[in-house]
C-alpha atoms as a PDB file:
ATOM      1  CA  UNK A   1       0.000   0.000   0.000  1.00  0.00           C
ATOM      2  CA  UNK A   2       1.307   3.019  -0.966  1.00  0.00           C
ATOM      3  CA  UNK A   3       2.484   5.863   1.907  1.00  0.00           C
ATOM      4  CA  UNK A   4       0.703   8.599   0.084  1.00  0.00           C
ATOM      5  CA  UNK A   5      -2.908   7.776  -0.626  1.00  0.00           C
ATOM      6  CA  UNK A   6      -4.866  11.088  -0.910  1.00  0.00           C
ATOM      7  CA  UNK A   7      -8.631  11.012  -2.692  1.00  0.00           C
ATOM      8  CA  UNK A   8     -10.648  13.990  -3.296  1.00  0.00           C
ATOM      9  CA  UNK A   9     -13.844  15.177  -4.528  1.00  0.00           C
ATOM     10  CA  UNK A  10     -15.232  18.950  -5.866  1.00  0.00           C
ATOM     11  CA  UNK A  11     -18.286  19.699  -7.426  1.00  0.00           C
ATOM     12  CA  UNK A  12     -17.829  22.147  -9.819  1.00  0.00           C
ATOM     13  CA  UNK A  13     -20.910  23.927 -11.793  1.00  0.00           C
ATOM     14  CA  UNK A  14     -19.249  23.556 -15.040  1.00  0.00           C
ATOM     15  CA  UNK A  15     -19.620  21.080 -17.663  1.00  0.00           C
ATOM     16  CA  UNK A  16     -16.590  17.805 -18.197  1.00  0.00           C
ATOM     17  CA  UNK A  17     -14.773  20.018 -21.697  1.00  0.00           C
ATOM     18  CA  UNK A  18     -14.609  22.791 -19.462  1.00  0.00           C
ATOM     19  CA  UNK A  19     -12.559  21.395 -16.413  1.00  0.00           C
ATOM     20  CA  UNK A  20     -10.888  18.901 -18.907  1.00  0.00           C
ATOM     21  CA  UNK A  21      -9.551  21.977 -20.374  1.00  0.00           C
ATOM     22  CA  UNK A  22      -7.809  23.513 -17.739  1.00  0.00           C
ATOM     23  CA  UNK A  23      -5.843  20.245 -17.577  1.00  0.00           C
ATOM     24  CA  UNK A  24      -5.355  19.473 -21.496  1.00  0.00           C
ATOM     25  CA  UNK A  25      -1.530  20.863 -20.795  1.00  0.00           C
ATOM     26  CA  UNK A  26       1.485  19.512 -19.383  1.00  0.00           C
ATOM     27  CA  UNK A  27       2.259  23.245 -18.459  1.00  0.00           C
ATOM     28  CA  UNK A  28      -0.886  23.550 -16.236  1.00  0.00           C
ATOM     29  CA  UNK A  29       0.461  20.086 -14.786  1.00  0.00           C
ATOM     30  CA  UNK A  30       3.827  21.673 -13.204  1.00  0.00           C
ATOM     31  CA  UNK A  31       1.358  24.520 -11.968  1.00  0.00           C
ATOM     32  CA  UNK A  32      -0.455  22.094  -9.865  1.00  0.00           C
ATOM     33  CA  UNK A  33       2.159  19.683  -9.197  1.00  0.00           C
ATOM     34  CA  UNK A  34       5.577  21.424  -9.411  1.00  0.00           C
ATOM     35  CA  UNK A  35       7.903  19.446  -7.950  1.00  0.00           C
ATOM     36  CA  UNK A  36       5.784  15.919  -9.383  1.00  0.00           C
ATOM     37  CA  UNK A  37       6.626  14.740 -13.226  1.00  0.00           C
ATOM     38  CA  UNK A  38       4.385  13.583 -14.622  1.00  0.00           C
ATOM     39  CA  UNK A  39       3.578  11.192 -17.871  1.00  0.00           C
ATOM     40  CA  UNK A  40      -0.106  10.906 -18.749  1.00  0.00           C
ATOM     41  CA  UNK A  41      -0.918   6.793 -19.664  1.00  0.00           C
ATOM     42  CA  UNK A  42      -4.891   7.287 -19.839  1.00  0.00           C
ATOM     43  CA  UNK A  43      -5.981  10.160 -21.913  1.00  0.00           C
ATOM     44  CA  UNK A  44      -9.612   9.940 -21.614  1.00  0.00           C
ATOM     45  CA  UNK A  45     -10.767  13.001 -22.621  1.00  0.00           C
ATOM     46  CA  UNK A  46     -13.686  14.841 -21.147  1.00  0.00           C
ATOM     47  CA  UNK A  47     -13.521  12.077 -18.573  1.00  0.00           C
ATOM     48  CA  UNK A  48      -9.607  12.974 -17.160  1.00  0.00           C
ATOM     49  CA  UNK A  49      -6.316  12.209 -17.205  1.00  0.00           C
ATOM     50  CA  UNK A  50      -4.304   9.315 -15.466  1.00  0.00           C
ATOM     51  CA  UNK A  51      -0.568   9.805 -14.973  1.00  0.00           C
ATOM     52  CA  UNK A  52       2.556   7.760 -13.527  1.00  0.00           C
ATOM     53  CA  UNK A  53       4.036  10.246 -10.985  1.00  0.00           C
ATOM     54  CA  UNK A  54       7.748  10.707 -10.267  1.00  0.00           C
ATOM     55  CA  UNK A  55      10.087  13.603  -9.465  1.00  0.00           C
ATOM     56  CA  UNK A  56       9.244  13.985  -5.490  1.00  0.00           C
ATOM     57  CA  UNK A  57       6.605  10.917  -5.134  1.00  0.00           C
ATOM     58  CA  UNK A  58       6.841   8.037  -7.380  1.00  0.00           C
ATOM     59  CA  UNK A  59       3.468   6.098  -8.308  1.00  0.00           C
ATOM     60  CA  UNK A  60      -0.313   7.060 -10.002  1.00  0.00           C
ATOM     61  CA  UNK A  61      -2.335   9.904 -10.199  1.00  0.00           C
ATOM     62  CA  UNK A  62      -5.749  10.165 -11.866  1.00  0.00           C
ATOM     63  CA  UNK A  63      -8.317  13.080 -12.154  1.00  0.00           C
ATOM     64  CA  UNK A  64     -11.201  11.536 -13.025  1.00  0.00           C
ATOM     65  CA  UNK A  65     -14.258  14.304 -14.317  1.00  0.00           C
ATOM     66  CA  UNK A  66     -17.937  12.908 -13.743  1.00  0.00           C
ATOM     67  CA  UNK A  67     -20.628  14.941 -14.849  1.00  0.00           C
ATOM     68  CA  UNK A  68     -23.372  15.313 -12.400  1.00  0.00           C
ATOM     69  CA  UNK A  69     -26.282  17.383 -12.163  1.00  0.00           C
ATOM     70  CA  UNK A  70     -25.381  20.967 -14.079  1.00  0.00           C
ATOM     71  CA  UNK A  71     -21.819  20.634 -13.566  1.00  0.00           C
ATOM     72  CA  UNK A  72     -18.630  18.355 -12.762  1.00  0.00           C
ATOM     73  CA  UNK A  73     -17.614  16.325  -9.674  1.00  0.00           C
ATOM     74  CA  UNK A  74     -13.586  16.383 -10.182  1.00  0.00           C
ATOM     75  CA  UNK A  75     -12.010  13.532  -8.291  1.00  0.00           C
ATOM     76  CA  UNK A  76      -8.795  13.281  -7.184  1.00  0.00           C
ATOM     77  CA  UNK A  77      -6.698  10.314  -6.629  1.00  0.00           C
ATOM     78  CA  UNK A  78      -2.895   9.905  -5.239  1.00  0.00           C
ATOM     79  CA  UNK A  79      -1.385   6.925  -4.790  1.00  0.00           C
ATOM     80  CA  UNK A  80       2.474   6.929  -4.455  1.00  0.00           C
ATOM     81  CA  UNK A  81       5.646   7.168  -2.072  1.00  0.00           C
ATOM     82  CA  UNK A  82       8.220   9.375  -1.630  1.00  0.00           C
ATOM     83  CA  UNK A  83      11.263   9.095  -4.099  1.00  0.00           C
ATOM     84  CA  UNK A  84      13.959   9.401  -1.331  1.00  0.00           C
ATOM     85  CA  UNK A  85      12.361   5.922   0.406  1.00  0.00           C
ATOM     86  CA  UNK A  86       9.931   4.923   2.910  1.00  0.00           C
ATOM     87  CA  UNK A  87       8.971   7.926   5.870  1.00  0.00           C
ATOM     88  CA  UNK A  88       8.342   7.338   9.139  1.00  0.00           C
ATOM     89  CA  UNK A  89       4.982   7.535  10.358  1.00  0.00           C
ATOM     90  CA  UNK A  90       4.514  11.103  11.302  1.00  0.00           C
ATOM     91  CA  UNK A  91       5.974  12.175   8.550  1.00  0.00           C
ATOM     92  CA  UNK A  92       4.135   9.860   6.087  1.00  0.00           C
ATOM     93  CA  UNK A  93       1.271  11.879   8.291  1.00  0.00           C
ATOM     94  CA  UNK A  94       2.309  15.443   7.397  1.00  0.00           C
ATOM     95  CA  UNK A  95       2.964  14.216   3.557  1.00  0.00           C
ATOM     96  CA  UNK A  96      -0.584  13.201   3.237  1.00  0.00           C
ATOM     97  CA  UNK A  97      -1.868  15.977   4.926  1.00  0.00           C
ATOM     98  CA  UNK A  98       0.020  18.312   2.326  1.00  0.00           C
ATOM     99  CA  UNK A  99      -1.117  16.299  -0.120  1.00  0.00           C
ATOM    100  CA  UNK A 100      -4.638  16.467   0.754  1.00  0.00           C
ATOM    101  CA  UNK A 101      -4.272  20.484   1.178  1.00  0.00           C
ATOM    102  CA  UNK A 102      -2.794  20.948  -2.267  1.00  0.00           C
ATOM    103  CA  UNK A 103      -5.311  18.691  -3.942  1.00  0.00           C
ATOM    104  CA  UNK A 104      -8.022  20.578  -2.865  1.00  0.00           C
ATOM    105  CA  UNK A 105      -6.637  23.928  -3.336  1.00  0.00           C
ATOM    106  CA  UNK A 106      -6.133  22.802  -6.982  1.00  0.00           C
ATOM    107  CA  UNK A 107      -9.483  21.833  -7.256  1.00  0.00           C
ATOM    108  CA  UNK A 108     -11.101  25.540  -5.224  1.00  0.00           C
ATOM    109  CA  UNK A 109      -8.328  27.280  -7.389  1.00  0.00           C
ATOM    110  CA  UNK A 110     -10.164  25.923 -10.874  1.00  0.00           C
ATOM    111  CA  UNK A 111     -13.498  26.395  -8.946  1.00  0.00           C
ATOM    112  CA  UNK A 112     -13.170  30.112  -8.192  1.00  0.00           C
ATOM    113  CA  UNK A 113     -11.768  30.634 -11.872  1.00  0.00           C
ATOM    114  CA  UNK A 114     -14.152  28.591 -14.216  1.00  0.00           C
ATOM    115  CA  UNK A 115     -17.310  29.601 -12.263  1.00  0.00           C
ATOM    116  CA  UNK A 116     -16.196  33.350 -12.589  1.00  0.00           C
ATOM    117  CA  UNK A 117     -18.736  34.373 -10.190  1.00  0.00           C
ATOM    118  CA  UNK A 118     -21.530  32.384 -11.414  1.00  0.00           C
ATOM    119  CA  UNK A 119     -24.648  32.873  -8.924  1.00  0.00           C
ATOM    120  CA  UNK A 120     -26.043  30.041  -7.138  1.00  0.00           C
ATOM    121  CA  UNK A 121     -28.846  28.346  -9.162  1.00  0.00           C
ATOM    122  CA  UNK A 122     -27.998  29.837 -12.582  1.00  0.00           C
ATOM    123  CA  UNK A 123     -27.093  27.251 -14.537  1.00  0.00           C
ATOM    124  CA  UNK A 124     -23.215  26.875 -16.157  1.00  0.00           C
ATOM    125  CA  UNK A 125     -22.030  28.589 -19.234  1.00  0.00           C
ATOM    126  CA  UNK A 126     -20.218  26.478 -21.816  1.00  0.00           C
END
């Protein structure tokens, strides 16, 4: 079982193409993820993107777009360890707990922007 296992789910009122957009390139990737490279081995469209992760962690990633209702649930998955070998327990603690914290500010981050201040029961653009 991998050290760093990290899953994460945002609705976002936006349709699949939309979100799928903002991660069509590899330059949006190091955004995210900049000290993870990453090599995409699932292209699957408006449905996400699944990677093999090394650089700092070394394993899988996946976001994985489901449309639902007027918009997008964007799940997140993480599965991988750390590059320099196995961390103790605490620290595997703190890793995941970064982990978690950066997934989801990805996910608010692309939120806030592709909304653009869309009020609440209006439905998406695009």
């Amino acid at each position: 079982m991998a050290s760093v296992d990290v899953v994460d789910e945002t609705f976002l009122a936006v349709p699949p193409g939309v979100v799928a957009a903002a991660f069509a390139s590899p330059a949006s990737w190091r955004a995210f993820w900049p000290d993870l490279d990453l090599d995409v081995y699932a292209n699957r469209g408006d449905e996400g993107l699944r990677w093999t992760v090394g650089g700092a962690l070394v394993g899988t990633m996946e976001v994985w777009l489901e449309p639902v209702l007027d918009g997008t649930v964007l799940h997140y998955f993480l599965r991988a360890d750390p590059a320099a070998g196995p961390l103790a327990p605490r620290g595997a603690r703190r890793e995941v707990q970064r982990r978690q914290l950066d997934a989801k500010s990805v996910a608010l981050g692309l939120k806030l922007t592709l909304e653009d201040g869309r009020p609440a029961g209006c439905p998406p653009a695009g």
